[in-house]
Protein backbone atom coordinates (compact mmCIF):
# COMPACT_ATOMS: atom_id res chain seq x y z
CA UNK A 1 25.62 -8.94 46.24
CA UNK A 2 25.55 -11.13 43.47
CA UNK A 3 21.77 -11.41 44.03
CA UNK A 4 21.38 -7.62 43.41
CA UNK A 5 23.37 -7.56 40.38
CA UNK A 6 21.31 -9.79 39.03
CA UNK A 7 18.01 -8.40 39.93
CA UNK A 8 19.48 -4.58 38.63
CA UNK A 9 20.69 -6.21 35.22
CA UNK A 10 18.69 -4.57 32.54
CA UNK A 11 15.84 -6.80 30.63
CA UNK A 12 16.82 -7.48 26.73
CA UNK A 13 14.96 -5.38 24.52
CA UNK A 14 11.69 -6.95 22.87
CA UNK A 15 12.29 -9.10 19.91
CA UNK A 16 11.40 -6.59 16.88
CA UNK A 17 8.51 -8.23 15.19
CA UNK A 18 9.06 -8.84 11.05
CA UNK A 19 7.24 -6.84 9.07
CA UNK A 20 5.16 -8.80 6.52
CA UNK A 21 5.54 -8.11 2.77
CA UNK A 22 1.82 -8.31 2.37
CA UNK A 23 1.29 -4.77 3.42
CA UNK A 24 4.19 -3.65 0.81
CA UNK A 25 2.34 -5.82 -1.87
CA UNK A 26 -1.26 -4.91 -1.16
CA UNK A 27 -1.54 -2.03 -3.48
CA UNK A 28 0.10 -4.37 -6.37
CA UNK A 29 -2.39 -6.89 -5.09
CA UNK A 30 -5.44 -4.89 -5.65
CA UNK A 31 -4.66 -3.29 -9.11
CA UNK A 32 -3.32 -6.86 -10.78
CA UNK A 33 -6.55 -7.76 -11.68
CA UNK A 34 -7.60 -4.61 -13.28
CA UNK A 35 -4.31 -4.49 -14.65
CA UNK A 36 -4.71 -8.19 -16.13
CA UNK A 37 -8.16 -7.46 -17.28
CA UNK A 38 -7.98 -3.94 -19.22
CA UNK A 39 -6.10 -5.16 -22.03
CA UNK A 40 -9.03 -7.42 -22.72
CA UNK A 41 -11.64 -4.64 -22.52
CA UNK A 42 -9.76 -2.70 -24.72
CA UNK A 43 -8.86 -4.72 -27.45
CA UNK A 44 -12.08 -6.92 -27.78
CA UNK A 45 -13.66 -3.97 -29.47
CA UNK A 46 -10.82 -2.85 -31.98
CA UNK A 47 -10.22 -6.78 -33.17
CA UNK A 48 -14.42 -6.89 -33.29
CA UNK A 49 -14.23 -4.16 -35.55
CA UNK A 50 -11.88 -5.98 -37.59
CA UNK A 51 -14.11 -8.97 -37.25
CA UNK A 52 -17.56 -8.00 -38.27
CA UNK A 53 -16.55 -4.93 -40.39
CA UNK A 54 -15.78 -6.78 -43.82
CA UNK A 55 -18.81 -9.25 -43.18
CA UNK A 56 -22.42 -8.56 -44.88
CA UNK A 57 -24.21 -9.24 -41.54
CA UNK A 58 -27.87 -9.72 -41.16
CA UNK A 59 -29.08 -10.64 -38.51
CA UNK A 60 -33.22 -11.41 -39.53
CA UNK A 61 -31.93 -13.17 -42.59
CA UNK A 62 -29.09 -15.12 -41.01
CA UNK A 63 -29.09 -17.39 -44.63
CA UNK A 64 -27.61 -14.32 -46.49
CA UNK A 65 -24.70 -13.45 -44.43
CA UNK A 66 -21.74 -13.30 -46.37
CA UNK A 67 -18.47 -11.87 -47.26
CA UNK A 68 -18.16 -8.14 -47.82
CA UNK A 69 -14.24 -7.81 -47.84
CA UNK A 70 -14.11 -4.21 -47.93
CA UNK A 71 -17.31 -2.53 -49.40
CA UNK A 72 -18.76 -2.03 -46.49
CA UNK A 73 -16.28 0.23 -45.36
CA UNK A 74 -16.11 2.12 -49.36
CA UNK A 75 -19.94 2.47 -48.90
CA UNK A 76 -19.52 3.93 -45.18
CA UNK A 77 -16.65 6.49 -46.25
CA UNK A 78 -17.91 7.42 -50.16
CA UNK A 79 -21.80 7.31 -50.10
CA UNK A 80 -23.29 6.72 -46.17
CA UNK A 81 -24.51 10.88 -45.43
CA UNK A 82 -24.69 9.42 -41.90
CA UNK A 83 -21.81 8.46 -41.45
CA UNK A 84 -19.83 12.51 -41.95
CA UNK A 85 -22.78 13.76 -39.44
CA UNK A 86 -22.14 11.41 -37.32
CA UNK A 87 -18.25 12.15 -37.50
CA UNK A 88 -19.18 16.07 -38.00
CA UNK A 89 -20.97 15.65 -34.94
CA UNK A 90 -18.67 14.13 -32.88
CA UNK A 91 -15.52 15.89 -33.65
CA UNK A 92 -17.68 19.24 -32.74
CA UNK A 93 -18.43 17.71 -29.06
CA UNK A 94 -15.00 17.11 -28.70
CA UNK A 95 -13.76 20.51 -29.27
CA UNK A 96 -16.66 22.16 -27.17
CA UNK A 97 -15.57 19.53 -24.42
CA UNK A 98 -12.27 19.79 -24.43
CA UNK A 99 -12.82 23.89 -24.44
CA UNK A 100 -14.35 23.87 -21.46
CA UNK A 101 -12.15 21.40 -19.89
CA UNK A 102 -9.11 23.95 -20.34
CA UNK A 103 -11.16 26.84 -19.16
CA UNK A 104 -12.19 24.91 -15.58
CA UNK A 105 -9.14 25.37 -14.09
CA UNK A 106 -5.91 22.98 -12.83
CA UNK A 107 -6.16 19.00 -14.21
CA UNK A 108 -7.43 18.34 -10.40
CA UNK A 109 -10.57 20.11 -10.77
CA UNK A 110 -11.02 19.03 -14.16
CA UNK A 111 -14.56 17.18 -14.39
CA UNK A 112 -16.02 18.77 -10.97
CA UNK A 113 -19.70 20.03 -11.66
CA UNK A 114 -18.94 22.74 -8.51
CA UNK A 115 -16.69 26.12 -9.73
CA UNK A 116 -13.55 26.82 -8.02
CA UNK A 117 -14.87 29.70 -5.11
CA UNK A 118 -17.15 26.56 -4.00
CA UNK A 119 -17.32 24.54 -1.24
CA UNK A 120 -16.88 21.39 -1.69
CA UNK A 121 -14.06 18.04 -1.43
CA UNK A 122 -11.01 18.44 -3.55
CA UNK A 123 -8.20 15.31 -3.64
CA UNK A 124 -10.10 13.82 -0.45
CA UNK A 125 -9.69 16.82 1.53
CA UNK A 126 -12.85 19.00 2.27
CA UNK A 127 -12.66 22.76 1.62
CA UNK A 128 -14.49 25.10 3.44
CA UNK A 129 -14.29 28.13 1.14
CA UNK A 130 -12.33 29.17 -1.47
CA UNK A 131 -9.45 27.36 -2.26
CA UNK A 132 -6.62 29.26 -1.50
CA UNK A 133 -2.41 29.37 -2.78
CA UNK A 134 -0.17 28.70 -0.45
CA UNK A 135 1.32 32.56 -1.37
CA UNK A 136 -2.08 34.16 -0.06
């Protein structure tokens, strides 16, 4: 009897394997070196600015570089004609963009060439058809 207890005596339960942190820290993982690296990309051209802007550069008659201080920017914002077409220019672009960014629709469709009765993939998910509320 003894024998049959023993044989009718329920297995433990399987050891629970731990779950690795890497799978928690993958998406940190992937994004740290864009994260560590945009600062870079970003700044570089701001402190260039800062850099080159005050210097009389030349760069087919390297022997007269020089110091500018700040006439280079007085010449760019009092006598370049350039310079306010340029800004004229791009200001306009901006304001047409931006116009027809509001006018596309939600911020998720912003920047999609196809209109919104079209098929097409929105957030990953294909759409057969128009999209659709979830009220209709």
């Amino acid at each position: 009897m003894a024998r049959a207890a023993a044989v009718a005596k329920p297995s433990a339960p399987p050891r629970r394997r731990r779950a690795s942190a890497t799978p928690r820290r993958l998406p940190c993982l992937l994004i740290a070196p864009a994260a560590l690296l945009m600062p870079g990309f970003i700044a570089h051209p701001v402190l260039s600015v800062f850099c080159y802007g005050p210097r009389d550069y030349n760069p087919t008659k390297p022997w007269r570089n020089g110091w500018a201080a700040l006439d280079n920017f007085v010449q760019a914002f009092t006598k370049d004609p350039q310079f306010w077409d340029a800004l004229t220019f791009s200001a306009r672009r901006v304001v047409v963009e931006v116009g027809i960014g509001d006018q596309r629709g939600p911020p998720g469709r912003l920047g999609t060439v196809e209109g919104p009765r079209t098929r097409g993939t929105v957030r990953g998910r294909s759409v057969q058809g128009p999209l659709r509320s979830a009220g209709s």
